[in-house]
C-alpha atoms as a PDB file:
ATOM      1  CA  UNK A   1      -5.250-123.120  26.198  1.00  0.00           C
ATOM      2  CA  UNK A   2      -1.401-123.195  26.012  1.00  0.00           C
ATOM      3  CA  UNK A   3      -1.267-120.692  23.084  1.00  0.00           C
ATOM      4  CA  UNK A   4      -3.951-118.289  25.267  1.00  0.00           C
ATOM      5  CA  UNK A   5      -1.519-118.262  28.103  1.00  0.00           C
ATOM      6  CA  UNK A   6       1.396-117.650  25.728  1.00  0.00           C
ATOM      7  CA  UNK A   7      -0.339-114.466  23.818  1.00  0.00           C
ATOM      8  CA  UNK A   8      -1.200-113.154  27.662  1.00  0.00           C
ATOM      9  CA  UNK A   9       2.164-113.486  28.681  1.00  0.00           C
ATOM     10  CA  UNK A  10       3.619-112.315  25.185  1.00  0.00           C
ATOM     11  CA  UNK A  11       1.273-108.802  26.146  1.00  0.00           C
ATOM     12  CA  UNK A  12       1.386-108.387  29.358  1.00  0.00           C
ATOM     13  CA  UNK A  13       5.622-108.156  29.066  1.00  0.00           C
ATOM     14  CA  UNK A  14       5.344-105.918  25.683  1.00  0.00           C
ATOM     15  CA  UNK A  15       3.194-103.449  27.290  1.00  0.00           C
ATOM     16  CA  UNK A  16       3.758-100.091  26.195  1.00  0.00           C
ATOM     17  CA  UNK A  17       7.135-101.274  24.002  1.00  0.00           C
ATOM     18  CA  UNK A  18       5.440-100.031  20.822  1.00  0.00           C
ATOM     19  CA  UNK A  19       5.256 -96.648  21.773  1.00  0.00           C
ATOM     20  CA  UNK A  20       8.456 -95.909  20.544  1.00  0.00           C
ATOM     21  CA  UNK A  21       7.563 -98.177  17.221  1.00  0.00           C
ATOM     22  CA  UNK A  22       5.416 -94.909  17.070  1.00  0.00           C
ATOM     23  CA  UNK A  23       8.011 -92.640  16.056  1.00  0.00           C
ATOM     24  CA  UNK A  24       9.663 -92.714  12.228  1.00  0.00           C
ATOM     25  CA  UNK A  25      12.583 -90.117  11.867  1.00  0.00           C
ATOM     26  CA  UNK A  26      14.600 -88.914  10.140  1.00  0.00           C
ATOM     27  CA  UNK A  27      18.169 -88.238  10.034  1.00  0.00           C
ATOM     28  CA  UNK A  28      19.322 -85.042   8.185  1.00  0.00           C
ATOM     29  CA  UNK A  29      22.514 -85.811   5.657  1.00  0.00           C
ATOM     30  CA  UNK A  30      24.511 -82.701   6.155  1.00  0.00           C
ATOM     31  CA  UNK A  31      24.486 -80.538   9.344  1.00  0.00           C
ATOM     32  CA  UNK A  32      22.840 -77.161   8.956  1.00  0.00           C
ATOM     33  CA  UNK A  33      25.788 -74.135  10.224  1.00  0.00           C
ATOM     34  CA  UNK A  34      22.675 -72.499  11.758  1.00  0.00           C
ATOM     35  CA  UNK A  35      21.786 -75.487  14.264  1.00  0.00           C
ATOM     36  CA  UNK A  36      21.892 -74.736  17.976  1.00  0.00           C
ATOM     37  CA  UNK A  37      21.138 -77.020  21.013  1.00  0.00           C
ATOM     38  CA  UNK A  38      19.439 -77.189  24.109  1.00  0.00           C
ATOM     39  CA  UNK A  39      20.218 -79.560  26.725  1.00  0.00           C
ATOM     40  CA  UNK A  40      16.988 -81.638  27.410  1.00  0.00           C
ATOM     41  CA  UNK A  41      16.031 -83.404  30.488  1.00  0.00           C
ATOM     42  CA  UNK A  42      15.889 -86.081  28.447  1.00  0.00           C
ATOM     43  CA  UNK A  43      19.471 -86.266  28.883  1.00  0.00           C
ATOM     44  CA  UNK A  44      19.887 -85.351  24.961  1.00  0.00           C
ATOM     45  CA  UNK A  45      21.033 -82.505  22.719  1.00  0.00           C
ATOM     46  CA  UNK A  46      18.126 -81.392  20.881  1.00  0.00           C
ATOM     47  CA  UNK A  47      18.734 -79.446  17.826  1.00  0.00           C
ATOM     48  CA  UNK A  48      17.079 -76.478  16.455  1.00  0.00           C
ATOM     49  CA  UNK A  49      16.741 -73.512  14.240  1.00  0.00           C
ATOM     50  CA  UNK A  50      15.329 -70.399  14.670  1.00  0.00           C
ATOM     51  CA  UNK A  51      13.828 -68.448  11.022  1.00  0.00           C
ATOM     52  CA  UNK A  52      14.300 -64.793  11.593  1.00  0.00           C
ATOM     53  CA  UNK A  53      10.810 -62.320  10.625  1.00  0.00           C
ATOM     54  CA  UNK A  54      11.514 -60.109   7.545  1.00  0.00           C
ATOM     55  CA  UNK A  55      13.302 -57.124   8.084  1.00  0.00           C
ATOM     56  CA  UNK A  56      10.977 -54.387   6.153  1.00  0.00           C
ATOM     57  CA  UNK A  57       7.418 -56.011   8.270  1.00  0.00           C
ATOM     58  CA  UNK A  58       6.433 -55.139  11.764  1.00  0.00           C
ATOM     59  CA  UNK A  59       8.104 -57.406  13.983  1.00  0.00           C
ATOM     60  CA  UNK A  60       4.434 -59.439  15.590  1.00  0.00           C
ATOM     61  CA  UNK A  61       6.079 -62.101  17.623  1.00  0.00           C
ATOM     62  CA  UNK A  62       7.606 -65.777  17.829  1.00  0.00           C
ATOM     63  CA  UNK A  63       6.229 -68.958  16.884  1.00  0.00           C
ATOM     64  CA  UNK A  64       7.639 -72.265  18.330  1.00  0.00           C
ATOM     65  CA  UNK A  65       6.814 -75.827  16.296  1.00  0.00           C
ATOM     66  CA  UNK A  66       6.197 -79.023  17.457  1.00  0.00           C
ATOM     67  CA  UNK A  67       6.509 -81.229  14.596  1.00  0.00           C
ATOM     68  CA  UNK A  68       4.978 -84.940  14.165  1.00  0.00           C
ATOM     69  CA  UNK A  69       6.091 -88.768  14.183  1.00  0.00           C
ATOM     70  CA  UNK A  70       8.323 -88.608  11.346  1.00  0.00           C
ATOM     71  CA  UNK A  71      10.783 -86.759   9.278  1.00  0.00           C
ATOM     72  CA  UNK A  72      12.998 -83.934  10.937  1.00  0.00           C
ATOM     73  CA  UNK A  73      12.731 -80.340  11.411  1.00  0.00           C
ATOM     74  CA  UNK A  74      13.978 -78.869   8.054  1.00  0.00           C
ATOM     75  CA  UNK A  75      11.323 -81.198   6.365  1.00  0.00           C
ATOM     76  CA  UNK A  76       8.412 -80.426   8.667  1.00  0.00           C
ATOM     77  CA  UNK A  77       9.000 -76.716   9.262  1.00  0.00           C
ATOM     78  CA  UNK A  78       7.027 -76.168   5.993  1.00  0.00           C
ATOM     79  CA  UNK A  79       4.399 -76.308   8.183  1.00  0.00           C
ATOM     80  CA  UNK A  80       5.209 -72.478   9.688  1.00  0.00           C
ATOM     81  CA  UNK A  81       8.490 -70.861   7.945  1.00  0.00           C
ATOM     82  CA  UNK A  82       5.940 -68.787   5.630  1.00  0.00           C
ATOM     83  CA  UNK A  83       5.598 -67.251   9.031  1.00  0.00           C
ATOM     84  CA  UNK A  84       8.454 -65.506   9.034  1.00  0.00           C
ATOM     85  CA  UNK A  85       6.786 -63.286   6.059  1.00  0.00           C
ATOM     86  CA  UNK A  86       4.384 -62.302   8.214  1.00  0.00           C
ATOM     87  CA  UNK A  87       6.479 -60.826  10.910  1.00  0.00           C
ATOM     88  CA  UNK A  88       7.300 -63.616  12.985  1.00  0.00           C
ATOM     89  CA  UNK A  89      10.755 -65.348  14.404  1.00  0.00           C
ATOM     90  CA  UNK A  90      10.172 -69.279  13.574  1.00  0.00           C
ATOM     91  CA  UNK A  91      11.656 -71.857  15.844  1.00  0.00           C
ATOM     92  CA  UNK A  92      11.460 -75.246  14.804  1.00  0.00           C
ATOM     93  CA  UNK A  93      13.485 -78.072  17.011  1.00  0.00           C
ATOM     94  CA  UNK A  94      13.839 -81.658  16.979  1.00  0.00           C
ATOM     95  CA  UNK A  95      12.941 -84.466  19.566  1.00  0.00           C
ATOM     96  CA  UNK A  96      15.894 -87.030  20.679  1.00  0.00           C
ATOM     97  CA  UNK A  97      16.428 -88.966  17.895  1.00  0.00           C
ATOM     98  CA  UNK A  98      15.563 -86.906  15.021  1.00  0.00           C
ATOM     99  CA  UNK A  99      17.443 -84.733  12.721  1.00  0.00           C
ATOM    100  CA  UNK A 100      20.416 -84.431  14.117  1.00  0.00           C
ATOM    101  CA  UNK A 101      19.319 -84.364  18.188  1.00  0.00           C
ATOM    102  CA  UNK A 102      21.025 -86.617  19.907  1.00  0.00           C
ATOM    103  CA  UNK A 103      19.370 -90.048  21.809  1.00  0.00           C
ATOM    104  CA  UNK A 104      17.011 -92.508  20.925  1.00  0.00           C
ATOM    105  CA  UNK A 105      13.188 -92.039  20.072  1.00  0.00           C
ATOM    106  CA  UNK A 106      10.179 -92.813  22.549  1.00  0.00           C
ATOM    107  CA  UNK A 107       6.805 -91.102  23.792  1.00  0.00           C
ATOM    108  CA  UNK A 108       8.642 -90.575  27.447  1.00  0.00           C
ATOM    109  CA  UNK A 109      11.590 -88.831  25.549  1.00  0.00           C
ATOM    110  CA  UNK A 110       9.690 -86.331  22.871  1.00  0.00           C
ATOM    111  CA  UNK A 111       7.664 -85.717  26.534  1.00  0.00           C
ATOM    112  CA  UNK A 112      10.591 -84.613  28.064  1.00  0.00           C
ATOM    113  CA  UNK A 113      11.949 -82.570  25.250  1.00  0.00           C
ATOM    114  CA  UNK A 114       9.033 -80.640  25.017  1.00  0.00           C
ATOM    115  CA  UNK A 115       9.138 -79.675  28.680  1.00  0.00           C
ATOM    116  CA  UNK A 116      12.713 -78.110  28.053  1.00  0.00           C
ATOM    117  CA  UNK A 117      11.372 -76.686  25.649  1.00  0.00           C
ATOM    118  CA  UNK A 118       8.605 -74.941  26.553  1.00  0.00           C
ATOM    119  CA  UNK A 119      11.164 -74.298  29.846  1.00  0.00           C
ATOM    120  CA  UNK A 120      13.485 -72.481  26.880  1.00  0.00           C
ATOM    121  CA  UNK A 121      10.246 -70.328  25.621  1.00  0.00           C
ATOM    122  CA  UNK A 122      10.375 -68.956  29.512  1.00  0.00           C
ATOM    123  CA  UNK A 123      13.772 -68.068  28.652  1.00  0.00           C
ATOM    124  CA  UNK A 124      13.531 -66.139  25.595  1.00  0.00           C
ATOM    125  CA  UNK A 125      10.866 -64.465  26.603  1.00  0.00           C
ATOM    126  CA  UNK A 126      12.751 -62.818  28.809  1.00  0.00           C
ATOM    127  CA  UNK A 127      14.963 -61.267  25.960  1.00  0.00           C
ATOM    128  CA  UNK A 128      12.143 -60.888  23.333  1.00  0.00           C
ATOM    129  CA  UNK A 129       9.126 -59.080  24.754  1.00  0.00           C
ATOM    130  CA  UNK A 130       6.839 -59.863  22.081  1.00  0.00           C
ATOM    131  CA  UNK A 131       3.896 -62.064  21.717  1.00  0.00           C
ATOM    132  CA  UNK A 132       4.492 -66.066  21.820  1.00  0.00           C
ATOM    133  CA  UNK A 133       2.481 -68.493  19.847  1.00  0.00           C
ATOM    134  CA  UNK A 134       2.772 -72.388  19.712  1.00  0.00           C
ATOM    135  CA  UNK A 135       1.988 -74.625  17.029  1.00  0.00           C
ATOM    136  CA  UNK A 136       1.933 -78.262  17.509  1.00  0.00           C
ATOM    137  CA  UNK A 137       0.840 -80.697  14.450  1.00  0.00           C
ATOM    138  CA  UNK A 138      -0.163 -84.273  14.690  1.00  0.00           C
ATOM    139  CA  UNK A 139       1.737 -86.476  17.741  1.00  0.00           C
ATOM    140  CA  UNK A 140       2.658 -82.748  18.314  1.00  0.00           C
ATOM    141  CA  UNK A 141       0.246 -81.543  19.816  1.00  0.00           C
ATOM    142  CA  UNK A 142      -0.115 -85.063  22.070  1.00  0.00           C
ATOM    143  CA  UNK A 143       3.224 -84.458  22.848  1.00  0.00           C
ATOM    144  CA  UNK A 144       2.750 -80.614  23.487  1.00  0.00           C
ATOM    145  CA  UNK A 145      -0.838 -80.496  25.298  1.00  0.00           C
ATOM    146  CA  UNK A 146       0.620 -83.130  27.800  1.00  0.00           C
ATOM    147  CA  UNK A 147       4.100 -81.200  28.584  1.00  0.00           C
ATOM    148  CA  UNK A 148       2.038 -77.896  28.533  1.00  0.00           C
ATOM    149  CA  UNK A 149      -0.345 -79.258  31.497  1.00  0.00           C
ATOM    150  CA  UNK A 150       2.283 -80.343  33.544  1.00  0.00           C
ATOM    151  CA  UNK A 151       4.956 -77.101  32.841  1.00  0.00           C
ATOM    152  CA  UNK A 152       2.523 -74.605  32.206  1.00  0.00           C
ATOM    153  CA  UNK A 153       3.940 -71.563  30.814  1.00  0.00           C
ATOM    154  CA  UNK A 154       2.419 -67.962  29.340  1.00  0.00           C
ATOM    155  CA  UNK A 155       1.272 -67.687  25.869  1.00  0.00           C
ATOM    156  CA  UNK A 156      -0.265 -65.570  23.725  1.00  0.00           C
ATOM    157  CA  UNK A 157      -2.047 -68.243  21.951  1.00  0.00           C
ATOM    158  CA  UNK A 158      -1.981 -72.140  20.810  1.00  0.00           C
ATOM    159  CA  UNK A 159      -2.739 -74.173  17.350  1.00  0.00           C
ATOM    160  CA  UNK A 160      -3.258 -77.509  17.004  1.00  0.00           C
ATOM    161  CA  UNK A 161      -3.332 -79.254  13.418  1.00  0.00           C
ATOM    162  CA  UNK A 162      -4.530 -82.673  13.121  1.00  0.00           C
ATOM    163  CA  UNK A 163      -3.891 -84.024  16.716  1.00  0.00           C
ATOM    164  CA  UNK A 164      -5.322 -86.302  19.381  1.00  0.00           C
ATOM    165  CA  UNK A 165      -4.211 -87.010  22.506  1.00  0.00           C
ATOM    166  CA  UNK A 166      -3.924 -90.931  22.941  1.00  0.00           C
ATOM    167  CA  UNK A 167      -1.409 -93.383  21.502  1.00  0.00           C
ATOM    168  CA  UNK A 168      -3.918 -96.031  22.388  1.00  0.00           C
ATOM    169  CA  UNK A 169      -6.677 -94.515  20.453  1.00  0.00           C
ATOM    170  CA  UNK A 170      -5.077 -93.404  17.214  1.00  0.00           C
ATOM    171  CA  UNK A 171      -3.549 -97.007  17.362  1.00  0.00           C
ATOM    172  CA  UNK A 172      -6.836 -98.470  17.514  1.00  0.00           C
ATOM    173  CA  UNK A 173      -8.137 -96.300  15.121  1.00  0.00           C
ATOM    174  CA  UNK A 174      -5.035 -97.311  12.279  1.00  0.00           C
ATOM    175  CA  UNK A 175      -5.471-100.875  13.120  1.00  0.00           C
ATOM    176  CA  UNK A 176      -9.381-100.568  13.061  1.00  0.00           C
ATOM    177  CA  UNK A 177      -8.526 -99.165   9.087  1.00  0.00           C
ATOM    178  CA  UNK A 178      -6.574-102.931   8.260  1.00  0.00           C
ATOM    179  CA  UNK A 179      -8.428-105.482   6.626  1.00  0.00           C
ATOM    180  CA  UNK A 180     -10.099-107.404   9.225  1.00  0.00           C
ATOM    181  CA  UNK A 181      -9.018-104.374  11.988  1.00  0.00           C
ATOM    182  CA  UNK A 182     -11.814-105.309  14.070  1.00  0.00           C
ATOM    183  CA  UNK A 183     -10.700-108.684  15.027  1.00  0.00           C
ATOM    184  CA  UNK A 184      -7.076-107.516  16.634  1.00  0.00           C
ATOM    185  CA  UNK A 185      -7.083-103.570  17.158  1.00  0.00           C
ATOM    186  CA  UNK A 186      -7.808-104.522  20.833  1.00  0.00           C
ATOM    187  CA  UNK A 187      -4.337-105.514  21.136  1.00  0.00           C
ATOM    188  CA  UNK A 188      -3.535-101.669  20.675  1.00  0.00           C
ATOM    189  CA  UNK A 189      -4.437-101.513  24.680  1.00  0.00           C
ATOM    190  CA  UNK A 190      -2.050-104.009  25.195  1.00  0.00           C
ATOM    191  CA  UNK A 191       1.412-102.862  23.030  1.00  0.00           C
ATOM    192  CA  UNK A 192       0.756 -99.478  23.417  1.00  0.00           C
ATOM    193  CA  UNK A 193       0.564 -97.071  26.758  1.00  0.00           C
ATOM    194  CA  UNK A 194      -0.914 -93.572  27.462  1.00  0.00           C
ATOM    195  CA  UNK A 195       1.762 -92.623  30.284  1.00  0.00           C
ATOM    196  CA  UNK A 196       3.069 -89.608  28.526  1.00  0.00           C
ATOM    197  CA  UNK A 197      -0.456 -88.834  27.021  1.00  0.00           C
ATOM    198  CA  UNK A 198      -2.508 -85.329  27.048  1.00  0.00           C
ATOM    199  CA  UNK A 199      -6.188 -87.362  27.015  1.00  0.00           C
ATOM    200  CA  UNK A 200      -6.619 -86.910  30.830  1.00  0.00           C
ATOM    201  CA  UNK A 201      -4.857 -83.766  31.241  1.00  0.00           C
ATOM    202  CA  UNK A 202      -6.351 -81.315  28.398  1.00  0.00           C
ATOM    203  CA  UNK A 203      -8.913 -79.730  30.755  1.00  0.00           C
ATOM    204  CA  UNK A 204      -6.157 -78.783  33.481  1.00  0.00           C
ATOM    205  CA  UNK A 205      -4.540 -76.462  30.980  1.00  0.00           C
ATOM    206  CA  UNK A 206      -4.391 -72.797  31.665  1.00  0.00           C
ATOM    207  CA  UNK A 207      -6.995 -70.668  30.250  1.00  0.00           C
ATOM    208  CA  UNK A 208      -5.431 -69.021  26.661  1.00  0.00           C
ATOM    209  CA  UNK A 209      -6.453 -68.249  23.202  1.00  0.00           C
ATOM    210  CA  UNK A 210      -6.688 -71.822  21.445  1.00  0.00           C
ATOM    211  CA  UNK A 211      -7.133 -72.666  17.767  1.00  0.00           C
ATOM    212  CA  UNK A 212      -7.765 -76.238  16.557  1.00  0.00           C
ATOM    213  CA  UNK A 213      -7.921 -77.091  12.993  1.00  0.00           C
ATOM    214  CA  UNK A 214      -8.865 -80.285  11.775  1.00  0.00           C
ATOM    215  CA  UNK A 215      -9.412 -81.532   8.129  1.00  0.00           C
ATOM    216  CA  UNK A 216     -12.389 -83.740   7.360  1.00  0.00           C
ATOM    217  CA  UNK A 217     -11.398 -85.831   5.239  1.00  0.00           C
ATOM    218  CA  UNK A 218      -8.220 -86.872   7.426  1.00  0.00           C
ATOM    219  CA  UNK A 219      -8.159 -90.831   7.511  1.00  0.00           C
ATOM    220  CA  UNK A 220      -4.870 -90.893   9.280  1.00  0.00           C
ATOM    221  CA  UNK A 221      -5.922 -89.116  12.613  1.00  0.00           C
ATOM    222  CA  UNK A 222     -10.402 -88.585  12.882  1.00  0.00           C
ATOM    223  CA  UNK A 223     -11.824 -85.258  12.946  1.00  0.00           C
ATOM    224  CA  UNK A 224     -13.278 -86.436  16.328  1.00  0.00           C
ATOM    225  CA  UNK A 225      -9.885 -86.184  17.721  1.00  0.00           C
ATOM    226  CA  UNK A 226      -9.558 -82.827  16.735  1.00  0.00           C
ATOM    227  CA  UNK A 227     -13.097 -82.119  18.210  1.00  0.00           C
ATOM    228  CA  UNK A 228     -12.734 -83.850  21.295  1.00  0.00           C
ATOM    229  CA  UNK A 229      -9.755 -81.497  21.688  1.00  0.00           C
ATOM    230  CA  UNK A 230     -11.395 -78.704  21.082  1.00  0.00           C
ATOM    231  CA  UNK A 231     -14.401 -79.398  23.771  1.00  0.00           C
ATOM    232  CA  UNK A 232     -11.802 -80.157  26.474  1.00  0.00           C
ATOM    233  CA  UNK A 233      -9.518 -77.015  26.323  1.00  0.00           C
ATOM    234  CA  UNK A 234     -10.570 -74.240  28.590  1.00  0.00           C
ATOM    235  CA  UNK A 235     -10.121 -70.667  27.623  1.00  0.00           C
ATOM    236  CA  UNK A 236     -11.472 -68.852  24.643  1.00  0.00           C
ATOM    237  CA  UNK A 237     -11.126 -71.262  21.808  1.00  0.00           C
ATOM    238  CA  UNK A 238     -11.897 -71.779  18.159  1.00  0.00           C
ATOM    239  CA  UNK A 239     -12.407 -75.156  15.897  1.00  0.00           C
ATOM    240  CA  UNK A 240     -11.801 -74.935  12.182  1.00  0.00           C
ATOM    241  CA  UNK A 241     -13.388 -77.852   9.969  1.00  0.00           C
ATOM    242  CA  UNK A 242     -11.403 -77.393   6.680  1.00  0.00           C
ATOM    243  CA  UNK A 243     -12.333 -79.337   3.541  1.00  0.00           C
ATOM    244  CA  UNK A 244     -10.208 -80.523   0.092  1.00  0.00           C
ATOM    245  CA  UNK A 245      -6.784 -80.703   2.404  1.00  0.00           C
ATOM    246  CA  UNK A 246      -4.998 -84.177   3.671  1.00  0.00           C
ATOM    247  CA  UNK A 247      -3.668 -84.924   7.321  1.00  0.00           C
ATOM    248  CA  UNK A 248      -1.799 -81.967   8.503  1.00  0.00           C
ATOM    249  CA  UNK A 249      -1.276 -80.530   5.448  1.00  0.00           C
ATOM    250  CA  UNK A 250      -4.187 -77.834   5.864  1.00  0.00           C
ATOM    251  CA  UNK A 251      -1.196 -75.185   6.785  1.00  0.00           C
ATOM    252  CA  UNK A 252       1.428 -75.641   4.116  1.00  0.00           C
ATOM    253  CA  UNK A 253       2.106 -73.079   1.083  1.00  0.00           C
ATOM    254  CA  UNK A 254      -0.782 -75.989  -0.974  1.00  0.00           C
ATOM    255  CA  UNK A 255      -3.459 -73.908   1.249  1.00  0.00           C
ATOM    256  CA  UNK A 256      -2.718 -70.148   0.793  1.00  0.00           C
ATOM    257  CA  UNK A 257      -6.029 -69.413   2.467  1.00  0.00           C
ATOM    258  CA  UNK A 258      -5.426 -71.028   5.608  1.00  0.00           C
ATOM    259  CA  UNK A 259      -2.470 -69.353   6.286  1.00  0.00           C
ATOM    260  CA  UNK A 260      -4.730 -66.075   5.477  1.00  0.00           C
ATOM    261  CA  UNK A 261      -7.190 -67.247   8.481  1.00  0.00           C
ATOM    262  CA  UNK A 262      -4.368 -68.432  10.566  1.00  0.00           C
ATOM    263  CA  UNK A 263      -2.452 -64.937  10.472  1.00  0.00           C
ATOM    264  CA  UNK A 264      -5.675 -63.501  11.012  1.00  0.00           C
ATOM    265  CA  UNK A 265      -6.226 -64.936  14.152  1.00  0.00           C
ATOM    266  CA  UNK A 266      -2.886 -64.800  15.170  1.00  0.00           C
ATOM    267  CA  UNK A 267      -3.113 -60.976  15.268  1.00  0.00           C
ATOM    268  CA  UNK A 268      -6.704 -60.500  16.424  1.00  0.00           C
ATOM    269  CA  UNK A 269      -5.139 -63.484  19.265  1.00  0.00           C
ATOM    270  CA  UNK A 270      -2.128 -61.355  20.679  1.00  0.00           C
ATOM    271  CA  UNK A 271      -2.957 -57.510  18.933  1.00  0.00           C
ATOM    272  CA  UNK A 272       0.268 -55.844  18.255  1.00  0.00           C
ATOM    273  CA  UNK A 273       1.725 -53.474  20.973  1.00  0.00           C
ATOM    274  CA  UNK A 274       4.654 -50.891  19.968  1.00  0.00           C
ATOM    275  CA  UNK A 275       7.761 -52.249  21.843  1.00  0.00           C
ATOM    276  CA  UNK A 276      11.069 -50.177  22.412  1.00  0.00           C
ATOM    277  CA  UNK A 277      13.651 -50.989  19.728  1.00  0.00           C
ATOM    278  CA  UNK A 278      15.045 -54.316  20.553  1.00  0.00           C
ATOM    279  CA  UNK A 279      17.545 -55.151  17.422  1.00  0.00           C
ATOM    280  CA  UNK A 280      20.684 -53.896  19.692  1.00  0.00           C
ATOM    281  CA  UNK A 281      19.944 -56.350  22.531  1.00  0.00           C
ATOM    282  CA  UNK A 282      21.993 -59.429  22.823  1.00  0.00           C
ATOM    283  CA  UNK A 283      19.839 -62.550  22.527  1.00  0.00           C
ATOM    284  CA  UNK A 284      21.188 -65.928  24.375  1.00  0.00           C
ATOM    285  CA  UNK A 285      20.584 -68.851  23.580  1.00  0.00           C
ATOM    286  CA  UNK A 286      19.881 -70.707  27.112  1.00  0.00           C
ATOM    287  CA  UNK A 287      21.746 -74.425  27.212  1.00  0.00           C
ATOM    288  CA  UNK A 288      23.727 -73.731  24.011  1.00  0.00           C
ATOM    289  CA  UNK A 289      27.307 -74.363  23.180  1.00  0.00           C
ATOM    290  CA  UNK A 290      26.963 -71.221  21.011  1.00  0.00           C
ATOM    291  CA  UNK A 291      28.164 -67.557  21.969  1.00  0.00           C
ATOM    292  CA  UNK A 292      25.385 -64.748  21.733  1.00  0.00           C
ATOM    293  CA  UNK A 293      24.273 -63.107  19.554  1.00  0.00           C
ATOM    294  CA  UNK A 294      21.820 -60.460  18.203  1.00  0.00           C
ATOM    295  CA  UNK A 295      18.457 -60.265  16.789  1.00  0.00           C
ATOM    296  CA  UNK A 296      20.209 -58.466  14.229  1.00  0.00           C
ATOM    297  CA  UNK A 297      22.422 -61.137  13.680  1.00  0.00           C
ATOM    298  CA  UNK A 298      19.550 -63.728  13.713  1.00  0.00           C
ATOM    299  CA  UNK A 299      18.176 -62.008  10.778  1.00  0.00           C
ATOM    300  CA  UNK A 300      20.689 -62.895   8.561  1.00  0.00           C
ATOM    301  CA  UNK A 301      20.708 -66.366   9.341  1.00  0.00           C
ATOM    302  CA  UNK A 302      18.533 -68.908   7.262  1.00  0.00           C
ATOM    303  CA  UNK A 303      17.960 -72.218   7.428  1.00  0.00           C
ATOM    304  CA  UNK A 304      19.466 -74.397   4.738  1.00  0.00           C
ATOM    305  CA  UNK A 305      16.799 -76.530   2.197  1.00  0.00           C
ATOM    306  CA  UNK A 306      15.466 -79.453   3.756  1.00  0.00           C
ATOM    307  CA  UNK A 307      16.903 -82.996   3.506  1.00  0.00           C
ATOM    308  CA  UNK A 308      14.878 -84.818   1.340  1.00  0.00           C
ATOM    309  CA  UNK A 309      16.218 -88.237   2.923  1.00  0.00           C
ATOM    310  CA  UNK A 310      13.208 -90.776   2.868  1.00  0.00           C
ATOM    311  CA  UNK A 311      11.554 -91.254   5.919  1.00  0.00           C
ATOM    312  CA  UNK A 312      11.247 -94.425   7.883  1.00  0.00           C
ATOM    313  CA  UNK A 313       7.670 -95.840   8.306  1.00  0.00           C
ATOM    314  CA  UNK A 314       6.880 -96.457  11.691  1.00  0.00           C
ATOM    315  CA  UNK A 315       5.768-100.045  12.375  1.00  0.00           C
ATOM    316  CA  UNK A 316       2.094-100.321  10.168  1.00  0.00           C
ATOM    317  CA  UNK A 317       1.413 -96.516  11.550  1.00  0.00           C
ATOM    318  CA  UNK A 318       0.808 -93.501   8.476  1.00  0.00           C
ATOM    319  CA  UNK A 319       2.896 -90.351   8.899  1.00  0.00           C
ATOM    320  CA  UNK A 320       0.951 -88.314  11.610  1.00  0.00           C
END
């Protein structure tokens, strides 16, 4: 009896504490000369880049990432740089705690990150009238659908890879995986919380174009995540089953024909619109400690190769 009331006072004061167990970054090894920063409400400076569109393609819009659990920008933005080939600016960013953003991790953190920046989107588009996309990739798009339902903003259309919108859940659903899962993946209700979760808030989002893309033989994060997703946004929406690809690798350069279907739909999403000439307009970075500068500029900037520095594994939990 002594050891029950020990475990149930062991949970009930680690409630929620392994939320931030969640998160494995990483910490970039030299500092990219193209970095800027945003001031978050987290009370951090998050880092970011922004990938310019080629010069000789029509100019179709901007694309803002939000990356996983682990790793940092310059090692996740594989995910949507290719982009930039297509026509569109890239911005990739990184939660408190990884790369080289300032602050710790944590679910409450990445949550408030996300709703300055989706509060910076507002901003540029204000300078750049063109067509705004999100993508948002594993804990992504958790951490994305849940800012995006409490700051909702305009855009042109969303994409979520490989998501689901409870820590609990997925916990459960890792644990479940362990030999002999079944007999402790309860506890997931216990160390982890859903406080800065999208599960309960996915069918107040605004009405927009909405892709999810799932693969199914992902045993890191269910396809039923993906479609349970996909039956709770409102809005004209589409759900792509893909085959032969891992967890949230179904949009990298390894899957040419995915990126095929996903400019596709990009441009039948937001249909290109002749703009006046906007090269000669100065573009500001909002909450920077950098001057401005123009798009012209921005197209001679590049990010600098990723950091290969080996990730941190995040307490039992795969790379989502």
């Amino acid at each position: 009896m002594k050891n029950i009331i020990g475990l149930i006072v062991i949970l009930f004061f680690t409630q929620g504490c392994a939320n931030t167990a969640f998160f494995a970054p990483s910490k970039a090894q030299t500092l990219n000369p193209d970095i800027r920063w945003i001031e978050s409400e987290s009370g951090n400076r998050i880092a970011h880049l922004w990938i310019p569109a080629k010069e000789d393609i029509q100019h179709r819009g901007f694309v803002v990432h939000f990356h996983g659990n682990s790793g940092h920008m310059e090692q996740t933005q594989e995910k949507v740089d290719w982009l930039a080939k297509h026509g569109y600016d890239v911005m990739v960013f990184d939660y408190s705690g990884f790369g080289h953003s300032t602050g710790s991790v944590g679910d409450r953190s990445a949550y408030l990150d996300a709703i300055s920046i989706l509060k910076h989107i507002e901003k540029l588009q204000t300078h750049i009238q063109q067509p705004t996309f999100t993508v948002a990739t594993s804990t992504g798009g958790n951490i994305f659908l849940r800012a995006l339902a409490d700051n909702p903003i305009n855009l042109d259309g969303i994409i979520i890879d490989s998501s689901f919108t409870s820590y609990v859940d997925e916990a459960k659903f890792v644990l479940d995986k362990g030999m002999f899962g079944e007999w402790y993946s309860w506890i997931a209700h216990f160390i982890m919380r859903d406080n800065y979760a999208a599960k309960e808030f996915v069918a107040t989002l605004p009405e927009m174009q909405s892709l999810v893309i799932h693969c199914e033989s992902d045993n890191i994060v269910p396809i039923a995540s993906g479609e349970e997703i996909y039956q709770q946004l409102p809005g004209n929406k589409n759900f792509w089953r893909l085959d032969t690809c891992n967890h949230a690798q179904a949009m990298t350069n390894a899957f040419p024909d995915n990126q095929k279907r996903i400019v596709n739909w990009l441009e039948q999403a937001a249909p290109l619109v002749e703009a006046a000439d906007s090269t000669a307009m100065p573009y500001q970075v909002a909450n920077t400690n950098s001057p401005a500068f123009t798009e012209k500029e921005m197209t001679n900037k590049r990010s600098s190769n990723s950091n290969n520095m080996k990730d941190q594994q995040p307490l039992g939990l795969a790379r989502f």
